[in-house]
ModelCIF file with pLDDT and N, C-alpha, C, O atoms, coordinates in Angstrom:
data_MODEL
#
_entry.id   MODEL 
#
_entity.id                         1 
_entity.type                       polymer 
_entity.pdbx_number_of_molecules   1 
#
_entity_poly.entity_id                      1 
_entity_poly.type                           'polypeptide(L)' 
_entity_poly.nstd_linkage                   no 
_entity_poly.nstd_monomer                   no 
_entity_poly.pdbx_seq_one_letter_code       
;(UNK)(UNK)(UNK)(UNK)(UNK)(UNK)(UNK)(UNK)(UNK)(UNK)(UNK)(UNK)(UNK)(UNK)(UNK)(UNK)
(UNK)(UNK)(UNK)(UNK)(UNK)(UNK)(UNK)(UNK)(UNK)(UNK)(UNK)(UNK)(UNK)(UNK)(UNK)(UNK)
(UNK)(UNK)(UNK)(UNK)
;
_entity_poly.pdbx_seq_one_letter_code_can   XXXXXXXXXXXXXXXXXXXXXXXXXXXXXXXXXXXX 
_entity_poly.pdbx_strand_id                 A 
#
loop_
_entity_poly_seq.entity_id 
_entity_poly_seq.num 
_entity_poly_seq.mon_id 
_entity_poly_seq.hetero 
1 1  UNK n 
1 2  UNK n 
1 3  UNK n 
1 4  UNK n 
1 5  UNK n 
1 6  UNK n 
1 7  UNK n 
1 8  UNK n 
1 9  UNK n 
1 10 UNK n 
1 11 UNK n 
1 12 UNK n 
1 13 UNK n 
1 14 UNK n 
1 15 UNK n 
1 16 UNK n 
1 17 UNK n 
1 18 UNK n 
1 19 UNK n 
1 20 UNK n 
1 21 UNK n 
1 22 UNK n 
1 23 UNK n 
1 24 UNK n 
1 25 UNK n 
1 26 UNK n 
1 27 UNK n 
1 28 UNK n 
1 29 UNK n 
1 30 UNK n 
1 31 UNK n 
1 32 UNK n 
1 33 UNK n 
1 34 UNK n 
1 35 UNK n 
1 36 UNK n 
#
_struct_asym.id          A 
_struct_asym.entity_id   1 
#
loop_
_ma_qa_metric.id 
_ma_qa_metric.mode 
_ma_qa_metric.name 
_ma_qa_metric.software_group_id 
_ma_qa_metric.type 
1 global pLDDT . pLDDT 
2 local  pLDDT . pLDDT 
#
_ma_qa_metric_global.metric_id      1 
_ma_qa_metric_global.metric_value   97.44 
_ma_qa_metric_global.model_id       1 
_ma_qa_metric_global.ordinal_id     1 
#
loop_
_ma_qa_metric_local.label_asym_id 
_ma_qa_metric_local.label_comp_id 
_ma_qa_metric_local.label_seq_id 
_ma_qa_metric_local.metric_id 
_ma_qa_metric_local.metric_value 
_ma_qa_metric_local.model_id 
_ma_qa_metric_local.ordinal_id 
A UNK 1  2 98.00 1 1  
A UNK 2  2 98.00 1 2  
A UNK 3  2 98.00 1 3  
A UNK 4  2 98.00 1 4  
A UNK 5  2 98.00 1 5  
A UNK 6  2 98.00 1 6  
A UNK 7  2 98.00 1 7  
A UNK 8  2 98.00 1 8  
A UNK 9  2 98.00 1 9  
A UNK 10 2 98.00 1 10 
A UNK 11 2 98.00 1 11 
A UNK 12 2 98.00 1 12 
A UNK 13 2 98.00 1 13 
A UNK 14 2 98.00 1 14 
A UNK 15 2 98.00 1 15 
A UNK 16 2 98.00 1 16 
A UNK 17 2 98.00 1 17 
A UNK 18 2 98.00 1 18 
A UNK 19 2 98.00 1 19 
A UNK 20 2 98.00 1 20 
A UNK 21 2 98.00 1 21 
A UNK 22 2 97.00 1 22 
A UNK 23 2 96.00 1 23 
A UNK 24 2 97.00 1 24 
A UNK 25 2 97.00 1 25 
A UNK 26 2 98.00 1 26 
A UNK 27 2 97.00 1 27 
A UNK 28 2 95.00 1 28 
A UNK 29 2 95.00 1 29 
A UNK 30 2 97.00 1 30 
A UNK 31 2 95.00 1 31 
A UNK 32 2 96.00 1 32 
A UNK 33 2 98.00 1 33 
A UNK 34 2 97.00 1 34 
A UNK 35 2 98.00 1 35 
A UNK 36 2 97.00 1 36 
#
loop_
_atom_site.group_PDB 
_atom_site.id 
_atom_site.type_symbol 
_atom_site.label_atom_id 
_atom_site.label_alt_id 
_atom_site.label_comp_id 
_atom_site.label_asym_id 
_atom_site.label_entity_id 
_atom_site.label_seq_id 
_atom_site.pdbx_PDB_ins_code 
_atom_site.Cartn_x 
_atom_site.Cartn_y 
_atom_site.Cartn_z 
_atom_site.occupancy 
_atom_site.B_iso_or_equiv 
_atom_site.pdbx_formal_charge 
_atom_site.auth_seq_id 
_atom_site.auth_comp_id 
_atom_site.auth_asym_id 
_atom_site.auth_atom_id 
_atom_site.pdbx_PDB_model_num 
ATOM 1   N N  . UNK A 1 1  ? 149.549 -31.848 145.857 1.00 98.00 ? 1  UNK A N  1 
ATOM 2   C CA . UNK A 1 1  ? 148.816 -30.981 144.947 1.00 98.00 ? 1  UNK A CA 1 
ATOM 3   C C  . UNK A 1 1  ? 149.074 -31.417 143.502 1.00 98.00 ? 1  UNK A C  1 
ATOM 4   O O  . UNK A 1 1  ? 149.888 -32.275 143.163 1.00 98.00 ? 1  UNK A O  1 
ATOM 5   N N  . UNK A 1 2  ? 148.062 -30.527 142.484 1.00 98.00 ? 2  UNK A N  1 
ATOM 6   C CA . UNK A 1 2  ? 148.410 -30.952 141.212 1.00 98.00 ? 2  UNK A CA 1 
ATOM 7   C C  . UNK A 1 2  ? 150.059 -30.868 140.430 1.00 98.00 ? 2  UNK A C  1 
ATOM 8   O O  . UNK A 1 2  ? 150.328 -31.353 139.331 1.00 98.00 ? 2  UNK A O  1 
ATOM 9   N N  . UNK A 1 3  ? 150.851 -30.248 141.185 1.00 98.00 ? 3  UNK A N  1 
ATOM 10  C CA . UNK A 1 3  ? 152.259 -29.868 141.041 1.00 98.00 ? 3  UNK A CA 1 
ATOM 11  C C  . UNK A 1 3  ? 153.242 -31.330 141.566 1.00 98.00 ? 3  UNK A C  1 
ATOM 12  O O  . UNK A 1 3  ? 154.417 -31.385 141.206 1.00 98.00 ? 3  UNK A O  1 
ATOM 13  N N  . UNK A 1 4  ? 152.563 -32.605 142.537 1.00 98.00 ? 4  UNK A N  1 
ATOM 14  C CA . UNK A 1 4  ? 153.369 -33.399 143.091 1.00 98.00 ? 4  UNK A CA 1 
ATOM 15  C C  . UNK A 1 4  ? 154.043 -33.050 144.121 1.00 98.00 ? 4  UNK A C  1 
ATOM 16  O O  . UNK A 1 4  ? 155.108 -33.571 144.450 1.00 98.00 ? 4  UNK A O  1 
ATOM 17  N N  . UNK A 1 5  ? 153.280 -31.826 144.917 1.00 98.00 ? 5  UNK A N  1 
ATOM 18  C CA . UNK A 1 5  ? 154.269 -31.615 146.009 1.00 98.00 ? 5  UNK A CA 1 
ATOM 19  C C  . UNK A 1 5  ? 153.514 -31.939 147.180 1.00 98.00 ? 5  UNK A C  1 
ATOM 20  O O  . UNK A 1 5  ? 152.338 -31.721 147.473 1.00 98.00 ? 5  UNK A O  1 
ATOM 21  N N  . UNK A 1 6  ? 154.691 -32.654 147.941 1.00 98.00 ? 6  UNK A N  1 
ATOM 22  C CA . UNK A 1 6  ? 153.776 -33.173 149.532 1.00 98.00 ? 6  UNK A CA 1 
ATOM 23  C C  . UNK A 1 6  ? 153.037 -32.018 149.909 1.00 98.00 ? 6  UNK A C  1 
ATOM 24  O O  . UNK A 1 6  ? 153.485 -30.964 149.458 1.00 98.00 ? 6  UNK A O  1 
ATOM 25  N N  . UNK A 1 7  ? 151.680 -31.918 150.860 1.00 98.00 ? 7  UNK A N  1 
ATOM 26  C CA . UNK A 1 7  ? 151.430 -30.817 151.642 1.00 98.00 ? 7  UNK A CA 1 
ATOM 27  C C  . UNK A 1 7  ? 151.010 -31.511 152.616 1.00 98.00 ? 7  UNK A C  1 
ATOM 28  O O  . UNK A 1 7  ? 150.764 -30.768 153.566 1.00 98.00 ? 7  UNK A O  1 
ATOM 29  N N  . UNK A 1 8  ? 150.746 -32.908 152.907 1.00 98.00 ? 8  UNK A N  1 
ATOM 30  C CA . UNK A 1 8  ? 150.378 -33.423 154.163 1.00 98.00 ? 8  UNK A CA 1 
ATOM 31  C C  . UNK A 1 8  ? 150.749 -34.825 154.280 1.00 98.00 ? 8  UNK A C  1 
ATOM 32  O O  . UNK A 1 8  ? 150.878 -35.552 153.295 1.00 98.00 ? 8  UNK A O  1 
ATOM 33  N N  . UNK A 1 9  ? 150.955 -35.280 155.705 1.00 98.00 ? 9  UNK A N  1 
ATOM 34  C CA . UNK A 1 9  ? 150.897 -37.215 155.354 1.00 98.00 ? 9  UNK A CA 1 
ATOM 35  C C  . UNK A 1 9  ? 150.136 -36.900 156.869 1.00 98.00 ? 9  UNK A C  1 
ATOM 36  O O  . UNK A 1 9  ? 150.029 -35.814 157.440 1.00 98.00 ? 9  UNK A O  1 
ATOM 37  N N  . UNK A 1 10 ? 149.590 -38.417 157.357 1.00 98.00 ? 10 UNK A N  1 
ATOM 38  C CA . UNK A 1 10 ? 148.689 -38.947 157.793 1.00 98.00 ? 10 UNK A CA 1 
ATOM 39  C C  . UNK A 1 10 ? 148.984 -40.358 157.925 1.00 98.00 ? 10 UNK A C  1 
ATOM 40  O O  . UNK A 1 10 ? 148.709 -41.356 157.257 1.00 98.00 ? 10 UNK A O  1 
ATOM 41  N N  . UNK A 1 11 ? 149.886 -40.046 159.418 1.00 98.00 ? 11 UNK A N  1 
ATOM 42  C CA . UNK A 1 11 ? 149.636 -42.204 160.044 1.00 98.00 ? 11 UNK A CA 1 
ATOM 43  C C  . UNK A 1 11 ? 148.450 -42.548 160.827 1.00 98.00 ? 11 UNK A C  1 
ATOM 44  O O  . UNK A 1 11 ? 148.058 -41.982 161.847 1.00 98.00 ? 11 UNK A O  1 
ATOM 45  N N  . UNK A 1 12 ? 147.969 -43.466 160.273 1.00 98.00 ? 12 UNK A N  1 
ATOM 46  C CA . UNK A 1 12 ? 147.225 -44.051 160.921 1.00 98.00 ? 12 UNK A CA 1 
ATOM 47  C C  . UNK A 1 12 ? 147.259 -45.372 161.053 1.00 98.00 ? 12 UNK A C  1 
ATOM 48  O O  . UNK A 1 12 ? 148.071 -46.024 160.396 1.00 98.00 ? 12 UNK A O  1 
ATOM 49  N N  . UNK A 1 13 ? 146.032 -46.213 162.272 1.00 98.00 ? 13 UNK A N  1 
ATOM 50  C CA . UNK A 1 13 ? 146.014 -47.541 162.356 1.00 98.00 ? 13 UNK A CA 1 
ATOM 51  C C  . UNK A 1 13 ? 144.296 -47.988 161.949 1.00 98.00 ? 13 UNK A C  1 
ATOM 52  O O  . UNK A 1 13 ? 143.241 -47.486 162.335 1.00 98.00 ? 13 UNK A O  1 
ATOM 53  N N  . UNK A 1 14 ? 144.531 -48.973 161.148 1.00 98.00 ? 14 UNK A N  1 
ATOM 54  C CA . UNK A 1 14 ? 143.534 -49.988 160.798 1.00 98.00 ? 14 UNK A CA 1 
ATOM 55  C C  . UNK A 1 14 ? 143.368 -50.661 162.235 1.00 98.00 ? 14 UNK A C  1 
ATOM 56  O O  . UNK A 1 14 ? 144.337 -51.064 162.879 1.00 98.00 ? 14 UNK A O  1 
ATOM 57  N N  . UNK A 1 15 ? 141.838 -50.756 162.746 1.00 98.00 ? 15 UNK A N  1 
ATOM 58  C CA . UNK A 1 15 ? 140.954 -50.848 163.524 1.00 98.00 ? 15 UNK A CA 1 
ATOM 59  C C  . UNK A 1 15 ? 139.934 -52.133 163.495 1.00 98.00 ? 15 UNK A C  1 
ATOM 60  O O  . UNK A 1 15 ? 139.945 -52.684 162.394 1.00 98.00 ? 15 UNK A O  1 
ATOM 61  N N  . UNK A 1 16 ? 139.218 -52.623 164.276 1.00 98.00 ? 16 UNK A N  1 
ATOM 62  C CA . UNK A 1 16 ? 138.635 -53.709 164.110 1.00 98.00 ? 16 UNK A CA 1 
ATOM 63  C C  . UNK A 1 16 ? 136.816 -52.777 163.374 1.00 98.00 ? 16 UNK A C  1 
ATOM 64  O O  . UNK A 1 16 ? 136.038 -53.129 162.487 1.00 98.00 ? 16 UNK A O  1 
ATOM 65  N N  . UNK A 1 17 ? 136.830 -51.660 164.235 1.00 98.00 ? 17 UNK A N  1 
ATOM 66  C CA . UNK A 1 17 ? 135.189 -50.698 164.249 1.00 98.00 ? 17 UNK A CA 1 
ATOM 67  C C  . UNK A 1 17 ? 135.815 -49.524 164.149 1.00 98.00 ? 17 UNK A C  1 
ATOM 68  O O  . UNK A 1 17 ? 135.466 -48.578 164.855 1.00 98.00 ? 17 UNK A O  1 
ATOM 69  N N  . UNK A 1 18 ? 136.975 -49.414 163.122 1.00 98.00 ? 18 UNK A N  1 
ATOM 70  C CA . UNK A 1 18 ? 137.659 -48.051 162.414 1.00 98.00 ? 18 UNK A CA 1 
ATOM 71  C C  . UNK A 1 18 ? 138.496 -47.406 162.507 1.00 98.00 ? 18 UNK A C  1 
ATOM 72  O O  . UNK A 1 18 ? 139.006 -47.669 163.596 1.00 98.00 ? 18 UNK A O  1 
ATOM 73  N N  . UNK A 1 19 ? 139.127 -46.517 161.943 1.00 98.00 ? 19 UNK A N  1 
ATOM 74  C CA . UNK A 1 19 ? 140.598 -46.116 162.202 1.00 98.00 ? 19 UNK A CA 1 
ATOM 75  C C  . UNK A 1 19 ? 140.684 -44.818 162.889 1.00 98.00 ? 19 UNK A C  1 
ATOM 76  O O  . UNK A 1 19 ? 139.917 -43.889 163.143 1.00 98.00 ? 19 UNK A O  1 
ATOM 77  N N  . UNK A 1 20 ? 142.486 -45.256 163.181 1.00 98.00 ? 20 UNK A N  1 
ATOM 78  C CA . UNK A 1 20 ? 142.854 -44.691 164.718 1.00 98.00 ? 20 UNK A CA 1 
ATOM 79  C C  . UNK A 1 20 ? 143.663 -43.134 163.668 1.00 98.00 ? 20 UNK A C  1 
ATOM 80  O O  . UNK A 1 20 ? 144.480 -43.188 162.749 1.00 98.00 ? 20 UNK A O  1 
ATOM 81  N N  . UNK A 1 21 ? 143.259 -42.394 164.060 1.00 98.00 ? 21 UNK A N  1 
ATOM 82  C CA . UNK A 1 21 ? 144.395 -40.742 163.430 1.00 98.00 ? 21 UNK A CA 1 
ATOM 83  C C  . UNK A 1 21 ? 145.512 -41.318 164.813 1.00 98.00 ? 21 UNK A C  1 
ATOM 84  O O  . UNK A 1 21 ? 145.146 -41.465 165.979 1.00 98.00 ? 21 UNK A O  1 
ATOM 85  N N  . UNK A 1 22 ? 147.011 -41.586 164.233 1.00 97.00 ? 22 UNK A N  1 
ATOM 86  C CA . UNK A 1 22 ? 147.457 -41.434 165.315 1.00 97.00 ? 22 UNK A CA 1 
ATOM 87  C C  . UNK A 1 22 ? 148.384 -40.596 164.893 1.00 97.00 ? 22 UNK A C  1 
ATOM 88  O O  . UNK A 1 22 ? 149.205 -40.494 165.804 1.00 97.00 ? 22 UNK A O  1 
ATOM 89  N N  . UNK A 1 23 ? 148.733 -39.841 163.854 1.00 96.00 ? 23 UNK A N  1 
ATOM 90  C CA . UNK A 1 23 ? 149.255 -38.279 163.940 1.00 96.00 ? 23 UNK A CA 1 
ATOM 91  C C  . UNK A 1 23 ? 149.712 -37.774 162.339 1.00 96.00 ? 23 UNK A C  1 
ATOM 92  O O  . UNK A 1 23 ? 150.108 -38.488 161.417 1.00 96.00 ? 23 UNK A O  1 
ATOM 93  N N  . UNK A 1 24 ? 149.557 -36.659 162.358 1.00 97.00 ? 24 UNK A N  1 
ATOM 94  C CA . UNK A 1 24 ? 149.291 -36.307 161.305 1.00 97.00 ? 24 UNK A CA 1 
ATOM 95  C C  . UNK A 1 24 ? 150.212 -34.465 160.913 1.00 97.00 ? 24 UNK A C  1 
ATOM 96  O O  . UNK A 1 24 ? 150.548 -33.819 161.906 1.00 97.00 ? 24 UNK A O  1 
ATOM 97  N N  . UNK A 1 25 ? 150.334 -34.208 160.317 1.00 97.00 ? 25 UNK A N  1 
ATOM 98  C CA . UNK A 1 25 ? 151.661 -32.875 160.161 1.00 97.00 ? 25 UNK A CA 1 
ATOM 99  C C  . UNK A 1 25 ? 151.506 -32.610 158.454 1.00 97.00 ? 25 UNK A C  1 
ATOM 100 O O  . UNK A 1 25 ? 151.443 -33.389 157.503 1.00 97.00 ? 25 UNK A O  1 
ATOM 101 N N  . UNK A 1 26 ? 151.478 -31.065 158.571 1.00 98.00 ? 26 UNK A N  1 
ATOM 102 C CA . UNK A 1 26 ? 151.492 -30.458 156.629 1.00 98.00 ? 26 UNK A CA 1 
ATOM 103 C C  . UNK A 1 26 ? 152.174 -29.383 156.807 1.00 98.00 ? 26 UNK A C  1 
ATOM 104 O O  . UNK A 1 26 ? 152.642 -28.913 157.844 1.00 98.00 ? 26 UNK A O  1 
ATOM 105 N N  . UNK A 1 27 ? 152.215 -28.944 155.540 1.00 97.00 ? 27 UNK A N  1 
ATOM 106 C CA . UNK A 1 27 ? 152.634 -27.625 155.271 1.00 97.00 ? 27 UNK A CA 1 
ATOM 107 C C  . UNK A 1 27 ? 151.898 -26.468 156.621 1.00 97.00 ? 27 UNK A C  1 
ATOM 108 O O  . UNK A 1 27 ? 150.686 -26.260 156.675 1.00 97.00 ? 27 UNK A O  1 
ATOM 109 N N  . UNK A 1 28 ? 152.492 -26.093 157.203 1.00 95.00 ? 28 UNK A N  1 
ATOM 110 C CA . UNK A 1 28 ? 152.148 -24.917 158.255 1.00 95.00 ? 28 UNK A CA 1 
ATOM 111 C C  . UNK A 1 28 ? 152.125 -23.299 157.376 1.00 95.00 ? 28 UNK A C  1 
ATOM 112 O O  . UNK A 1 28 ? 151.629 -22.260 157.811 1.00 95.00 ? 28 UNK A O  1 
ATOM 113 N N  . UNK A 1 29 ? 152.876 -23.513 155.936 1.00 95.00 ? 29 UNK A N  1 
ATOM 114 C CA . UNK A 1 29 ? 152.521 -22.118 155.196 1.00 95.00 ? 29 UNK A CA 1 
ATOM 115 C C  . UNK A 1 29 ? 151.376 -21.877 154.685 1.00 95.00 ? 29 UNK A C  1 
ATOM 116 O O  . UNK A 1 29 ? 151.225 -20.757 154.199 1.00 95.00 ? 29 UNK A O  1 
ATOM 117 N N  . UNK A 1 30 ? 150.113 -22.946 154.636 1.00 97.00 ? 30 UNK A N  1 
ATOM 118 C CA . UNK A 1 30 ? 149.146 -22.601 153.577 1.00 97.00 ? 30 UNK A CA 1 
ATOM 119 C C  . UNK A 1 30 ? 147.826 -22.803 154.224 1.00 97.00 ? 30 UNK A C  1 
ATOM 120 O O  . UNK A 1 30 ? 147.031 -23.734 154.096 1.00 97.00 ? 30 UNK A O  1 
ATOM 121 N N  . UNK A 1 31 ? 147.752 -21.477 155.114 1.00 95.00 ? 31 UNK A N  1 
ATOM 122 C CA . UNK A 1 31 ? 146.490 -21.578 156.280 1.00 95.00 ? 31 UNK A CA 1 
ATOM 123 C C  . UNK A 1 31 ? 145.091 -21.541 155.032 1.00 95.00 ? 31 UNK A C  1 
ATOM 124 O O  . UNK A 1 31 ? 144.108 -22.282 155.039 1.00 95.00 ? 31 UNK A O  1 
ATOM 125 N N  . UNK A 1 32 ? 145.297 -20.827 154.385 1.00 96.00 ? 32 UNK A N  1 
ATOM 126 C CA . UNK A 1 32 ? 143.609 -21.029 153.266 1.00 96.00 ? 32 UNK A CA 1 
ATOM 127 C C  . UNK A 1 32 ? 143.329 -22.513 152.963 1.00 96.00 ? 32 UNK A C  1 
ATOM 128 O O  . UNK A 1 32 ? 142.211 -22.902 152.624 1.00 96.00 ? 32 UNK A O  1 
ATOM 129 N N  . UNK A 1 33 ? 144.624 -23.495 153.131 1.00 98.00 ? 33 UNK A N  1 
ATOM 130 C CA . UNK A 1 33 ? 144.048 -24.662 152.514 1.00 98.00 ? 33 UNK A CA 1 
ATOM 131 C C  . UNK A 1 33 ? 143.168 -25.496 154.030 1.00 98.00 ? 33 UNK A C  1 
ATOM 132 O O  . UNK A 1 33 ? 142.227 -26.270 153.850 1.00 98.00 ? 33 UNK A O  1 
ATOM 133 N N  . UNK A 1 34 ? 143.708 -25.138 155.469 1.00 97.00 ? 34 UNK A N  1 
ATOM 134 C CA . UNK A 1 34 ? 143.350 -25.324 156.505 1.00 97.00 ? 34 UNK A CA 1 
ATOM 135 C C  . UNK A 1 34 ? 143.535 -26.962 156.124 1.00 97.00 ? 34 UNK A C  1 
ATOM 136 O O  . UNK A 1 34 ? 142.481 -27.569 155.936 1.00 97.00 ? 34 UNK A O  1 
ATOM 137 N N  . UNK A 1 35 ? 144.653 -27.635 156.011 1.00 98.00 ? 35 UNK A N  1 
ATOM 138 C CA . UNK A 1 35 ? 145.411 -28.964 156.006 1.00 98.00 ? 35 UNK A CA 1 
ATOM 139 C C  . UNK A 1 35 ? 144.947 -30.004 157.009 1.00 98.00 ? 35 UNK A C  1 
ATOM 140 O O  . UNK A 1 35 ? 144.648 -31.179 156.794 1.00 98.00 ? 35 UNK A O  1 
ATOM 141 N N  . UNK A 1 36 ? 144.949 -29.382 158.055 1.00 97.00 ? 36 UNK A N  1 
ATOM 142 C CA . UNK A 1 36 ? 144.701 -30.482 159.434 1.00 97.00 ? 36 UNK A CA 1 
ATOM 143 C C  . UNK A 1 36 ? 143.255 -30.724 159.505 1.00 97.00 ? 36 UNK A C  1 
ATOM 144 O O  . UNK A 1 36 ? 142.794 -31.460 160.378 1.00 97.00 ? 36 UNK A O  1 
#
């Protein structure tokens, strides 16, 4: 956020025909931002 605080990361893999979500985790306190 504009504050510098993590609220999400996101691994993924580079693909030949696009990328793979292979997992992903945020803040679980801030359901209005709906993160995932």
């Amino acid at each position: 956020d504009t504050a510098g605080t993590l609220l999400a990361v996101s691994l993924i893999d580079v693909l030949e025909d696009g990328l793979s979500a292979v997992y992903s985790f945020y803040r679980p306190d801030m359901p209005h931002r709906s993160l995932g």
